[in-house]
Each structure stands twice: as structure tokens, then as C-alpha cells.
Protein backbone atom coordinates (compact mmCIF):
# COMPACT_ATOMS: atom_id res chain seq x y z
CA UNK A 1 -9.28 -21.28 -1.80
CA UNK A 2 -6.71 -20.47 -4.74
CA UNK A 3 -4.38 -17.40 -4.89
CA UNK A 4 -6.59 -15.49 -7.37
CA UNK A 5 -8.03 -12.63 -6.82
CA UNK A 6 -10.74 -10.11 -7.62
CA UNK A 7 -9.54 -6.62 -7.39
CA UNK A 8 -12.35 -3.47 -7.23
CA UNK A 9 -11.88 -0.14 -8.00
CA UNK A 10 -13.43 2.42 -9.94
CA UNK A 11 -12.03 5.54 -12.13
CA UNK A 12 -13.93 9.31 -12.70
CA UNK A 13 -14.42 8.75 -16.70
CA UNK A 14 -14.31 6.32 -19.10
CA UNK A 15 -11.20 7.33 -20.63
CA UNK A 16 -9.46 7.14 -17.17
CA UNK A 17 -11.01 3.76 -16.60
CA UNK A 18 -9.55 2.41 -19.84
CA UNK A 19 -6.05 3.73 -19.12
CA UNK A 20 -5.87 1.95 -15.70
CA UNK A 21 -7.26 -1.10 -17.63
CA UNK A 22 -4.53 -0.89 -20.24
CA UNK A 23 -1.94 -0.43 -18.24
CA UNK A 24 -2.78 -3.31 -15.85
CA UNK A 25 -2.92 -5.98 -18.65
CA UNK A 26 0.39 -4.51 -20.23
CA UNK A 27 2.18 -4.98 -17.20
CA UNK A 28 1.10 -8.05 -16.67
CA UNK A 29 -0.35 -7.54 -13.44
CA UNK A 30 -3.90 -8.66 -14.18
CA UNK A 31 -4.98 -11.30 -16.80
CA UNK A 32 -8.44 -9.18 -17.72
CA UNK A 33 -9.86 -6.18 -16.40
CA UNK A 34 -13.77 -5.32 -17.02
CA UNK A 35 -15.37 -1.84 -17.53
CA UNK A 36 -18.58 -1.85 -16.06
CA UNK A 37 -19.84 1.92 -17.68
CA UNK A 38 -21.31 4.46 -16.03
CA UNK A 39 -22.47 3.51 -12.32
CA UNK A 40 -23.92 5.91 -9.86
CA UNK A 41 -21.91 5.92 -6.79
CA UNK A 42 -23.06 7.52 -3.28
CA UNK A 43 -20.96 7.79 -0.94
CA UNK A 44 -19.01 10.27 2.39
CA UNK A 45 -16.45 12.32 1.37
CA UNK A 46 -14.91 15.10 3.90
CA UNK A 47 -17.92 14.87 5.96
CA UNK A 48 -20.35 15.56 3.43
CA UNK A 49 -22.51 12.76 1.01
CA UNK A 50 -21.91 13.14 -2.32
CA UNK A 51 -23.28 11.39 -5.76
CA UNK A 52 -21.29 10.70 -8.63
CA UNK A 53 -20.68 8.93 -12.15
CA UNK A 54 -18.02 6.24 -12.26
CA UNK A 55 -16.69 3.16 -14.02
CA UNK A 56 -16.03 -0.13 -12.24
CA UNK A 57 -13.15 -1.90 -12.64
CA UNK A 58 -13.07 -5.72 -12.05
CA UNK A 59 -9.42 -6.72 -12.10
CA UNK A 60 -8.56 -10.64 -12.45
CA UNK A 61 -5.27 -10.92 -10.53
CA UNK A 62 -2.85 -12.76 -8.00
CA UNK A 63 -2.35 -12.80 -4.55
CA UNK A 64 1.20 -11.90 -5.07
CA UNK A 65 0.46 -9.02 -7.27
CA UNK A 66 -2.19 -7.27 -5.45
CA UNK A 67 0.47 -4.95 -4.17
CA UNK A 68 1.57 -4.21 -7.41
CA UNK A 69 -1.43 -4.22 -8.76
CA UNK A 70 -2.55 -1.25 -5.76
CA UNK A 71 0.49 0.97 -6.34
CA UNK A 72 -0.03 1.09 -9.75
CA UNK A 73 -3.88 2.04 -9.17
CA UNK A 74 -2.57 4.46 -7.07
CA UNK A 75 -0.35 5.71 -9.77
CA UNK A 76 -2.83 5.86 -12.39
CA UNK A 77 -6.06 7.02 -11.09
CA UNK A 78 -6.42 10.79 -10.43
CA UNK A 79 -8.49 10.50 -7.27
CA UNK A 80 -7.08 11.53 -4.27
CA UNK A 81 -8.05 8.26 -2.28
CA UNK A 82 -8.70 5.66 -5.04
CA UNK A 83 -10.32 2.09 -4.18
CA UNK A 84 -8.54 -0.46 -4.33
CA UNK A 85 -10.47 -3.72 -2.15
CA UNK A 86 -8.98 -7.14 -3.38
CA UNK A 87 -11.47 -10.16 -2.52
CA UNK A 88 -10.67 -14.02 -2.41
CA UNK A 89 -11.43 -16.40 -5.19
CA UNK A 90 -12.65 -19.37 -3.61
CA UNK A 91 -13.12 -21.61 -6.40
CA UNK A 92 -13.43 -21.38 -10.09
CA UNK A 93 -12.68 -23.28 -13.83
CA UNK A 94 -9.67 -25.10 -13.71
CA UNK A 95 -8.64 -23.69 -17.06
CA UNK A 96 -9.85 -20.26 -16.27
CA UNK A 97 -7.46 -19.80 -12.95
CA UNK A 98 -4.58 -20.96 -14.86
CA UNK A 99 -5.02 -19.01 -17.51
CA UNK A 100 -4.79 -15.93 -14.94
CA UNK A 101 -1.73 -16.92 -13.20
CA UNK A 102 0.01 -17.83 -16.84
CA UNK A 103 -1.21 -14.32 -17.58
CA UNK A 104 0.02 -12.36 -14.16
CA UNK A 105 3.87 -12.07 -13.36
């Protein structure tokens, strides 16, 4: 296993989406984030089910700065409980988990 890590969230609009992106990479808590547009998301929310449009983020981070990494999500995204689920890296490129942790402070 490395110390690289896959963060998930998502953001209410594209615009939102691409300031949480922004702001990640500028920070230099993640090395890339991905926009995945316009997913349709089900889920419970004060026990009822509700549908709705969001963008996925796919943040390419560090162990060490996945706390960072989920304040500033916090920070940033104007849901009231925003998702934040980090998820190992196993294995990978050589080159391409360097490249994140020369990227991540």
C-alpha cells in the first residue's frame, strides 16, 4: 500500500465543483482533482429520499493531507453535510505516485 489517496466528494453545481477543485490544487493539498459532470445522485436526507444533480470530485492526495484536504471541503462546499470518503491507493505508476506527493505539501 502507498500513502496516496483517493478522496470523493461531490459539489451542487458545476461552478461550485470547480471552486473546490481550484482551491485544492492551489493549496497544494491535492496534485489533480477530476470533474466528473452532472451525475444523478439518490440518496436519505432527514428521513426522506431525495434525487439530485451533482458533480464528482476525484481528489489525488496524501495520507497526511486528508485532514486538510476535509476541512477545506468543509470550508468550501455549501452543503450542510458535504462528503468527504478518502480510499487507499494500493498500488499504482511509480512516476505517477511521486508526482502526487512532489505535488501535495
Amino acid at each position: 500500500m502507498t500513502d496516496k489517496r483517493i478522496v470523493l466528494s461531490t459539489a451542487g453545481s458545476e461552478l461550485e465543483a470547480h471552486k473546490i477543485a481550484q482551491a485544492l490544487v492551489e493549496r497544494r493539498l491535492a496534485a489533480c482533482v477530476n470533474i466528473v459532470g452532472r451525475i444523478q445522485s439518490v440518496y436519505r436526507w432527514k428521513g426522506a429520499v431525495e434525487n439530485a444533480s451533482e458533480y464528482l470530485l476525484i481528489i489525488k492526495t496524501t495520507a497526511a493531507a486528508f485532514p486538510r484536504v476535509r476541512d477545506a471541503v468543509r470550508e468550501l462546499n455549501s452543503y450542510q453535510l458535504p462528503e468527504c470518503v478518502m480510499l487507499n491507493i494500493e498500488d499504482g505508476s511509480e512516476n505517477y505516485l511521486r508526482w502526487i506527493g512532489e505535488s501535495v505539501d
